[in-house]
Protein backbone atom coordinates (compact mmCIF):
# COMPACT_ATOMS: atom_id res chain seq x y z
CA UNK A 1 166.83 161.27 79.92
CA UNK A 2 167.52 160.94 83.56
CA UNK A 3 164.97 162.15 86.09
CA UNK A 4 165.14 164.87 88.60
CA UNK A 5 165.96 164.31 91.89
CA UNK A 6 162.48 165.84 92.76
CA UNK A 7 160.73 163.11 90.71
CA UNK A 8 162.43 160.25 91.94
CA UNK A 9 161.95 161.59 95.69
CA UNK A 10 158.16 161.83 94.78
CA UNK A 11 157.93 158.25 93.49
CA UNK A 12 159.70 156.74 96.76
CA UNK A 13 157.16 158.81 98.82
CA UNK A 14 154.06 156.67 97.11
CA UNK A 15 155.47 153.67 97.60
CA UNK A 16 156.76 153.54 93.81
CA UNK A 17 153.03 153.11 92.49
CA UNK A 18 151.25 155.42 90.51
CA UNK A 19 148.10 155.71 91.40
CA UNK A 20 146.16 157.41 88.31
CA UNK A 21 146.91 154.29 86.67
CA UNK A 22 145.69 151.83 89.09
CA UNK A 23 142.71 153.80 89.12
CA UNK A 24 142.31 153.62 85.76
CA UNK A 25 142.58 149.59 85.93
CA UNK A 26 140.35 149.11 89.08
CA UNK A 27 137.51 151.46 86.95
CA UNK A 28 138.14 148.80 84.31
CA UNK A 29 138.14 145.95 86.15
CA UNK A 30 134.48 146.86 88.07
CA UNK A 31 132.99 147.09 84.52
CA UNK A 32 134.35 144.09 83.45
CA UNK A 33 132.72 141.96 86.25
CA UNK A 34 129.37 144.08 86.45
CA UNK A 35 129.11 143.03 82.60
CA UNK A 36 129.81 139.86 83.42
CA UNK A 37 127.68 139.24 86.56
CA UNK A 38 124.41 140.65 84.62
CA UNK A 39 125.39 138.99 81.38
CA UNK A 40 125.19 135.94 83.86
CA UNK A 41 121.28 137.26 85.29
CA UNK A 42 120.11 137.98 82.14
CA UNK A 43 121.40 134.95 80.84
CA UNK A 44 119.41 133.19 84.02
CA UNK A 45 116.33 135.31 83.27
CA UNK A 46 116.44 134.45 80.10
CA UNK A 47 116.48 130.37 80.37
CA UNK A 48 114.49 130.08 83.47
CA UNK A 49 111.59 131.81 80.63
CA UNK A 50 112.24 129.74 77.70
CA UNK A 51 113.18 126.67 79.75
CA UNK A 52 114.98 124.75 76.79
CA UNK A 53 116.14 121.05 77.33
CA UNK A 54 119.64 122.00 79.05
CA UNK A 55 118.29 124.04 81.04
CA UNK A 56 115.27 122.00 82.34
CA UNK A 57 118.13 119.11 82.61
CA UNK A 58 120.03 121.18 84.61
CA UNK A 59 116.89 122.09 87.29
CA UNK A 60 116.33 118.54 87.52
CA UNK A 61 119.84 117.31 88.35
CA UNK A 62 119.70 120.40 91.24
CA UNK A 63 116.51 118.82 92.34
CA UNK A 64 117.81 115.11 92.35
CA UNK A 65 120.92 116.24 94.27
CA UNK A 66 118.20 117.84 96.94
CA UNK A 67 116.38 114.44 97.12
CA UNK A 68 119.46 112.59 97.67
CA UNK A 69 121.37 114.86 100.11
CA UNK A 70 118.26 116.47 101.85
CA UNK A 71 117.01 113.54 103.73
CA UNK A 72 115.72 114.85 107.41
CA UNK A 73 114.02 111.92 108.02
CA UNK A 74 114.37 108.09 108.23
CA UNK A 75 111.58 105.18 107.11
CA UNK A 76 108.70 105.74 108.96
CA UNK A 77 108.64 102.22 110.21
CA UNK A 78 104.87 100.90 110.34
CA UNK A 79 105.18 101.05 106.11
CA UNK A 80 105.85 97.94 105.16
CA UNK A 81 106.58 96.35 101.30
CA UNK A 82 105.32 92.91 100.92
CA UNK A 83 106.48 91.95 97.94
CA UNK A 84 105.62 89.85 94.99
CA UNK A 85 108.67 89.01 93.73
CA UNK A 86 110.73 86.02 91.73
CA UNK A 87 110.71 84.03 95.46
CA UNK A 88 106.97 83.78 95.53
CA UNK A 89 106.07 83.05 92.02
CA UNK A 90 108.98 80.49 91.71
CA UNK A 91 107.23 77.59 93.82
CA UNK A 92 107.04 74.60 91.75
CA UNK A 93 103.68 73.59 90.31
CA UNK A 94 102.81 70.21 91.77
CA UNK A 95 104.85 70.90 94.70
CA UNK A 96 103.76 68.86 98.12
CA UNK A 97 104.26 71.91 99.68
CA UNK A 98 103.03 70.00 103.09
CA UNK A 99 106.17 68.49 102.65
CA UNK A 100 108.49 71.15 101.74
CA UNK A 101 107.41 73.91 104.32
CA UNK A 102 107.03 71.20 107.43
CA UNK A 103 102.53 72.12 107.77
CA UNK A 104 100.77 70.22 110.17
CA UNK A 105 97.61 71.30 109.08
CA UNK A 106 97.06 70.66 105.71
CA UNK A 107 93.28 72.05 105.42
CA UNK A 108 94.42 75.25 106.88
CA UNK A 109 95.65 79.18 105.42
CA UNK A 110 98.42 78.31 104.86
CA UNK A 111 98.23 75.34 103.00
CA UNK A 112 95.88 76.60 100.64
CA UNK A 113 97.39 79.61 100.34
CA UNK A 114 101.19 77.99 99.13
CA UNK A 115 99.11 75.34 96.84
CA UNK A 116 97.10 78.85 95.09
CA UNK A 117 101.42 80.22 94.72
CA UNK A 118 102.78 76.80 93.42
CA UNK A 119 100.27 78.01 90.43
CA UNK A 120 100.99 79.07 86.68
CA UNK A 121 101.23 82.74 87.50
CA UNK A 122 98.43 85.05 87.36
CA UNK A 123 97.58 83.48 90.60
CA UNK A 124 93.73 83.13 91.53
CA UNK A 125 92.18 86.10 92.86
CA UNK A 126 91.40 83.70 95.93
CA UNK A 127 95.26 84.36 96.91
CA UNK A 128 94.80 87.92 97.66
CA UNK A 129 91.90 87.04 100.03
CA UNK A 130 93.92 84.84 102.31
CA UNK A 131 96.66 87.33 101.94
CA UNK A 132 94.18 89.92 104.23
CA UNK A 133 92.71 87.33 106.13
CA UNK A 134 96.75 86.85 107.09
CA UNK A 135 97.80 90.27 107.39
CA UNK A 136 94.31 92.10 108.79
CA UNK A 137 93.57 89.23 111.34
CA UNK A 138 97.47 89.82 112.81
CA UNK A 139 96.50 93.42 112.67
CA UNK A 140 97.35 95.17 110.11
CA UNK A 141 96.01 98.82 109.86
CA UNK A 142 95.75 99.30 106.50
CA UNK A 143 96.49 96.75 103.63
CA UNK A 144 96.63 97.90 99.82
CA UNK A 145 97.17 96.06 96.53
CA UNK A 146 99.27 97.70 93.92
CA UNK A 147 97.57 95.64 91.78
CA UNK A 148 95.22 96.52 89.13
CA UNK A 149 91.98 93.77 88.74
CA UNK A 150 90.65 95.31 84.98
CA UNK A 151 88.29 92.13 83.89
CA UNK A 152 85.86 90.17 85.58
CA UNK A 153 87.15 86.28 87.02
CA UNK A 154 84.94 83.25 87.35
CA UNK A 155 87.57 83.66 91.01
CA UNK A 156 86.61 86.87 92.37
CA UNK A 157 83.72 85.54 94.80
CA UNK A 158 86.12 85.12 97.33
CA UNK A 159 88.55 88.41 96.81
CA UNK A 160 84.89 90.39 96.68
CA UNK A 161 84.11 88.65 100.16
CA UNK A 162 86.86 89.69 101.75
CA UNK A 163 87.07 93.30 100.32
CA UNK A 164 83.21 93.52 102.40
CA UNK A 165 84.67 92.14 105.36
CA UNK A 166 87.47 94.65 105.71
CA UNK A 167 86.34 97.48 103.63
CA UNK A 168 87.64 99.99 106.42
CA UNK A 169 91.45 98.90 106.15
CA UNK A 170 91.73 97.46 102.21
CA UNK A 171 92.77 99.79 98.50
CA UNK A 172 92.80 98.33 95.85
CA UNK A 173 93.91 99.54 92.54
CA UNK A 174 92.58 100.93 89.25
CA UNK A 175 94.57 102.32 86.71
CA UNK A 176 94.59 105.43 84.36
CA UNK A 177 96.25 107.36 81.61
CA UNK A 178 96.39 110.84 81.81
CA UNK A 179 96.14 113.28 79.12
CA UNK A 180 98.59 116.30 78.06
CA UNK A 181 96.80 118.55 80.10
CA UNK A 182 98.30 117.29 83.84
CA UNK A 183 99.12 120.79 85.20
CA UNK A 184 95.33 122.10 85.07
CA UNK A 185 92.37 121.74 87.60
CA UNK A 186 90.60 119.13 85.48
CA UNK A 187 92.40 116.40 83.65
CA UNK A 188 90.83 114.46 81.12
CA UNK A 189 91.57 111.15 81.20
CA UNK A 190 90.90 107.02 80.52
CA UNK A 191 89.85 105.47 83.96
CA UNK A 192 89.69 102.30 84.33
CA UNK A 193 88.05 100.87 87.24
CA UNK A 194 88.03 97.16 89.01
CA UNK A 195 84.80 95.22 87.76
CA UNK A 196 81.40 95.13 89.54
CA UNK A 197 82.02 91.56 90.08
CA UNK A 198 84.55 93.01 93.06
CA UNK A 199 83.10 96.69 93.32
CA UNK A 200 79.97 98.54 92.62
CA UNK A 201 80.51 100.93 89.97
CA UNK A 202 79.28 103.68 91.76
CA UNK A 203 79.78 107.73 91.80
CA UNK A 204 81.49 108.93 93.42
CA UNK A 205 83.67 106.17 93.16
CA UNK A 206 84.21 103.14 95.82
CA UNK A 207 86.55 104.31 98.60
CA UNK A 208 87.99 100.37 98.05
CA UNK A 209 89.52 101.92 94.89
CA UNK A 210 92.58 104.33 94.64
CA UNK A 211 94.51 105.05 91.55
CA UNK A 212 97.89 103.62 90.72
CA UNK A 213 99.87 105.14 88.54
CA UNK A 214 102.72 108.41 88.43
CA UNK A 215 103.50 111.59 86.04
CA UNK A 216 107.03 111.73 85.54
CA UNK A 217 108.87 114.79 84.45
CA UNK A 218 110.09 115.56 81.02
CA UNK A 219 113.01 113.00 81.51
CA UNK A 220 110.88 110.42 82.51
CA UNK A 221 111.97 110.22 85.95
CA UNK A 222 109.94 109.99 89.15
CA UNK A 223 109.82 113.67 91.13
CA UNK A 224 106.34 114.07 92.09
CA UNK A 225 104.00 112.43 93.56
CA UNK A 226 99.80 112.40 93.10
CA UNK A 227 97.54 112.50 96.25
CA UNK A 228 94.72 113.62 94.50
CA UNK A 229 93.64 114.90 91.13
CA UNK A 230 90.06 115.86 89.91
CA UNK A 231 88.64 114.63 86.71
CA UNK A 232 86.11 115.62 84.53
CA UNK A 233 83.51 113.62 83.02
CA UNK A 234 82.93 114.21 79.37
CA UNK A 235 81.25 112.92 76.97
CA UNK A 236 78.71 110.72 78.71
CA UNK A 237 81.74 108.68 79.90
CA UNK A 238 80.30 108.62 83.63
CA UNK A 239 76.60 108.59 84.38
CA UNK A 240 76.52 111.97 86.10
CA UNK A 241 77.47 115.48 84.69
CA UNK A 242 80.33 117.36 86.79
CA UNK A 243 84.02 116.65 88.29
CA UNK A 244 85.32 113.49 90.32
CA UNK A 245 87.83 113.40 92.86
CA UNK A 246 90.27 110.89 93.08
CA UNK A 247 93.00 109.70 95.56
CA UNK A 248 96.05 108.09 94.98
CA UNK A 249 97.12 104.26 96.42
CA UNK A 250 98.82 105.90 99.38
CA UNK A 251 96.86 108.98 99.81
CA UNK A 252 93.30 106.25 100.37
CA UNK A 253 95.64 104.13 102.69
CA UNK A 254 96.73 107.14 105.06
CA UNK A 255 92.77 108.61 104.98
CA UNK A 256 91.97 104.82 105.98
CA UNK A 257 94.98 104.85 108.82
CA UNK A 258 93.74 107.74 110.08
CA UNK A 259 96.22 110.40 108.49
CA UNK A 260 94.00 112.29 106.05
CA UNK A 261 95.23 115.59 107.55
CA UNK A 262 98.80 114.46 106.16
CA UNK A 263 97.19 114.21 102.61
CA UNK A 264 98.18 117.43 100.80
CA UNK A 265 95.00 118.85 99.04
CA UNK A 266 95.25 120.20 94.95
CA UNK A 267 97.16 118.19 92.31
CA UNK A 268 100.27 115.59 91.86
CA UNK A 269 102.58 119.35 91.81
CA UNK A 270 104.19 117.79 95.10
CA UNK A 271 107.74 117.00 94.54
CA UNK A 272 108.91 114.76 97.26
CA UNK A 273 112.29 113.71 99.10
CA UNK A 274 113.33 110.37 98.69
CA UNK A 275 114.01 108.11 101.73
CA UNK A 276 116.46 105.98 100.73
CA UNK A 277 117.51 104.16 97.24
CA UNK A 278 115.91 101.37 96.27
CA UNK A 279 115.16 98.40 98.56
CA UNK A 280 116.64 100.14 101.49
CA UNK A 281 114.52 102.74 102.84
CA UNK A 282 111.73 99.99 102.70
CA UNK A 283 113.19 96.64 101.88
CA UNK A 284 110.89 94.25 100.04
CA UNK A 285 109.65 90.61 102.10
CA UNK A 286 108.79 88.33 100.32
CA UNK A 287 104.59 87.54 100.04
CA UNK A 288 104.85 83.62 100.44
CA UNK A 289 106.83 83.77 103.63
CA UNK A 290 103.71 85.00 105.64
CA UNK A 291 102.72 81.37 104.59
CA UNK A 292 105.36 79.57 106.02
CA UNK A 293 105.28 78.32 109.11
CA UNK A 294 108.26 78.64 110.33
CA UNK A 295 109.35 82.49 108.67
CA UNK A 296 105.84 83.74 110.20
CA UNK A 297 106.63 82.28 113.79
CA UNK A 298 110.74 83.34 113.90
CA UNK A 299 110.64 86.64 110.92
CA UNK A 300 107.26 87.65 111.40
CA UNK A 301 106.83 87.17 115.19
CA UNK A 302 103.47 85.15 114.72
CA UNK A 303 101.95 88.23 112.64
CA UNK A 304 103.13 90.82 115.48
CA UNK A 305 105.36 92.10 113.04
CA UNK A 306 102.34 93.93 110.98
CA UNK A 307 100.19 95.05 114.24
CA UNK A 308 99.34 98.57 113.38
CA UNK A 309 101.15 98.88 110.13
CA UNK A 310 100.43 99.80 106.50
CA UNK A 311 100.99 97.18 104.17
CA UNK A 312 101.51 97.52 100.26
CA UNK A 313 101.51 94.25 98.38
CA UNK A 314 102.50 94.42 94.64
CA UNK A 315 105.58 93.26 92.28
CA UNK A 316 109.24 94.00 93.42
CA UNK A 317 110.12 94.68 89.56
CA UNK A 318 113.23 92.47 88.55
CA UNK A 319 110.25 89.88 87.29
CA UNK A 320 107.13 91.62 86.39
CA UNK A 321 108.90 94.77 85.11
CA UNK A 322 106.98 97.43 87.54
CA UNK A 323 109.55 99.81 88.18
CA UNK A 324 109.96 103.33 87.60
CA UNK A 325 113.31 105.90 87.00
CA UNK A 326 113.78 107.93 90.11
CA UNK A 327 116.78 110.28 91.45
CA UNK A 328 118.11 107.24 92.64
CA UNK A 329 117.71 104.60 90.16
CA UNK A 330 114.84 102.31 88.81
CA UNK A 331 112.45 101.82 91.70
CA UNK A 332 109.88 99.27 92.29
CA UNK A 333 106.43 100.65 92.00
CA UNK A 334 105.30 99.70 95.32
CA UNK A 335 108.20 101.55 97.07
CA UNK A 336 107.48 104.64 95.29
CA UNK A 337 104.48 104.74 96.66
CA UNK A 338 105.99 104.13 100.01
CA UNK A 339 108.25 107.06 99.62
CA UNK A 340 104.85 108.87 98.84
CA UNK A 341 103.52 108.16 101.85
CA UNK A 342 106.57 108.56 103.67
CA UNK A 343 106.98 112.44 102.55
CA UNK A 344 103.25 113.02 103.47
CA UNK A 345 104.04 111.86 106.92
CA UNK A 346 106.59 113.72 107.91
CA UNK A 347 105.88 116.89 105.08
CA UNK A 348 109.05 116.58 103.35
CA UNK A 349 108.60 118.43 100.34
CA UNK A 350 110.45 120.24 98.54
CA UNK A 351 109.30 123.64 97.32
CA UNK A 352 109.80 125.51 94.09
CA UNK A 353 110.93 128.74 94.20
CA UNK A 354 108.63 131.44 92.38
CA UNK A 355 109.85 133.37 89.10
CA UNK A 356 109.76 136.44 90.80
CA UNK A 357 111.95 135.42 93.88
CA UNK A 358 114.81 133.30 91.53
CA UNK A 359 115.21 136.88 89.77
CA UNK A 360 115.32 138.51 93.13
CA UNK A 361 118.10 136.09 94.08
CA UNK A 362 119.98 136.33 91.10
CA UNK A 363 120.48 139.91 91.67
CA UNK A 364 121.20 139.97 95.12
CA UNK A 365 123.69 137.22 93.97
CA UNK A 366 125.14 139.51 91.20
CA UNK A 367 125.61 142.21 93.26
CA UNK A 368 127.46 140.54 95.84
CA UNK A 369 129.61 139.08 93.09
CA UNK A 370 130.79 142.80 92.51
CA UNK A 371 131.01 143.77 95.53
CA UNK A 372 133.36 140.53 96.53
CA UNK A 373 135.54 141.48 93.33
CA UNK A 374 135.96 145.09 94.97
């Protein structure tokens, strides 16, 4: 039936909409999104509680992308990785190494430091002896050994020498495995120090000695770093009742530099931004060039090079396996530490957000999702 004139007049005067109904719709369509938008928080809610595997996954490929793109700062340049790598234990046993690396004097460091590398790997402890002598007598601030010394040697007269001589400015390591209970304020755990043939076995324990290794997350992977934990002693494992505090490798080497107050206090729950991938924030040199002549006049600047820096010595990884998964990729153990150090110094952490405020944002996020779709 044909309309009125009236009606059609009407219609032309609103623009040929009909309002009613697009109210109806736009009612419709605000429910629709505010279902959706707290579906979404309680959703959030929800799996930030439980935390199941795809969730947890999720929060560490956030944090990972944070690592990578939320570098503020470069290398700190006076830490420096002397490495231990397929270079230095690929001299050839028998080698005249006189010969091969041009040395005039034959009696001295050097010499008897390339004839101890040209050896059947594990070198003599002697090595790591002339390797301070080297590096502290150019020097060096601080030198430490990721390098754990478990057992006694018929060798370590002249390592436990040189640890007296510079026991200001040398770490060394000493391993141990923690138990299931990392996240609490004492951690049971299996310690195992250097022997008393380089150490005393004292408590507290030798501020030579740092521990070496890292927690990694559920996925195995490298976030945080340990500056300090405290353990307690149980079971008549150490001769005095109570709790012992222990620093990390780097955290002993920056109290020894002089940077203590850049040592966070509490546990390892210090997730850290890395510097750089691997072998580029803090490329590796090899150990047995500080032996050559010619790479420690020309590379090395006669030992200038390591005035006033912290040195790490310990394996580069592609030969003696010491590597560890990190946002960017398998990681020698030494330059984790480095990247350790390196967030200490300039305080790049980065900080968890607290239950309580991720709720907070969701909804302020939820409710500007509404208000956007308005």
């Amino acid at each position: 039936m044909p309309r009125s004139e009236t009606d059609y007049l009407h219609q032309l005067s609103d623009g040929g909409h009909d309002f009613r109904s697009e109210k109806r719709v736009s009612a419709k369509r605000i429910l629709v999104i505010s279902a959706i938008a707290f579906t979404c928080l309680g959703a959030l809610i929800f799996l930030d509680s439980a935390a199941p595997f795809a969730y947890v996954r999720t929060r560490d490929l956030l944090r990972d992308a944070i690592a990578r793109a939320g570098r503020t700062t470069p290398p700190n340049p006076d830490l420096v990785f002397l490495a231990i790598d397929s270079d230095s234990v690929s001299l050839e046993e028998g080698a005249d190494v006189e010969e091969l690396y041009g040395l005039t004097d034959t009696a001295g460091i050097e010499a008897k430091a390339l004839r101890l590398m040209s050896k059947r790997w594990p070198w003599s402890r002697e090595i790591y002896s002339l390797v301070m002598e080297r590096l502290l007598g150019a020097g060096a601030k601080v030198v430490l050994f990721d390098l754990t010394f478990p057992m006694a040697s018929d060798d370590d007269k002249p390592f436990a020498l040189a640890l007296d001589k510079y026991r200001d400015r040398v770490v060394i390591g000493s391993n141990f495995v923690s138990g299931t209970s990392r996240g609490f304020t004492t951690i049971g755990a299996s310690h195992t120090r250097p022997p008393d043939s380089l150490v005393p076995q004292t408590v507290p324990m030798d501020d030579r000695v740092a521990f070496t290794n890292f927690w990694p997350d559920e996925d195995d992977a490298v976030r945080r770093a340990q500056y300090c934990v405290t353990f307690e002693q149980v079971q008549g494992r150490w001769p005095e009742a109570g709790s012992e505090r222990f620093l990390s490798l780097g955290a002993r080497a920056l109290v020894k530099a002089g940077f203590g107050g850049a040592v966070p206090a509490g546990l390892d729950d210090h997730l850290f931004r890395y510097t750089a991938p691997p072998r580029r924030g803090f490329a590796p040199h090899s150990l047995f060039e500080i032996f050559v002549p010619d790479y420690w006049q020309h590379n090395y600047k006669s030992g200038e090079f390591f005035r006033d820096k912290i040195v790490i010595v310990g394996a580069e990884g592609n030969w003696q396996h010491d590597e560890h998964p990190t946002p960017f990729g398998s990681m020698p153990g030494p330059e984790v530490h480095l990247n350790a150090m390196n967030a200490a110094l300039h305080h790049e952490f980065i900080r968890e957000v607290p239950l309580l405020g991720r709720i907070v944002m969701a909804v302020i996020g939820a409710a500007i999702a509404v208000a956007l779709s308005l």
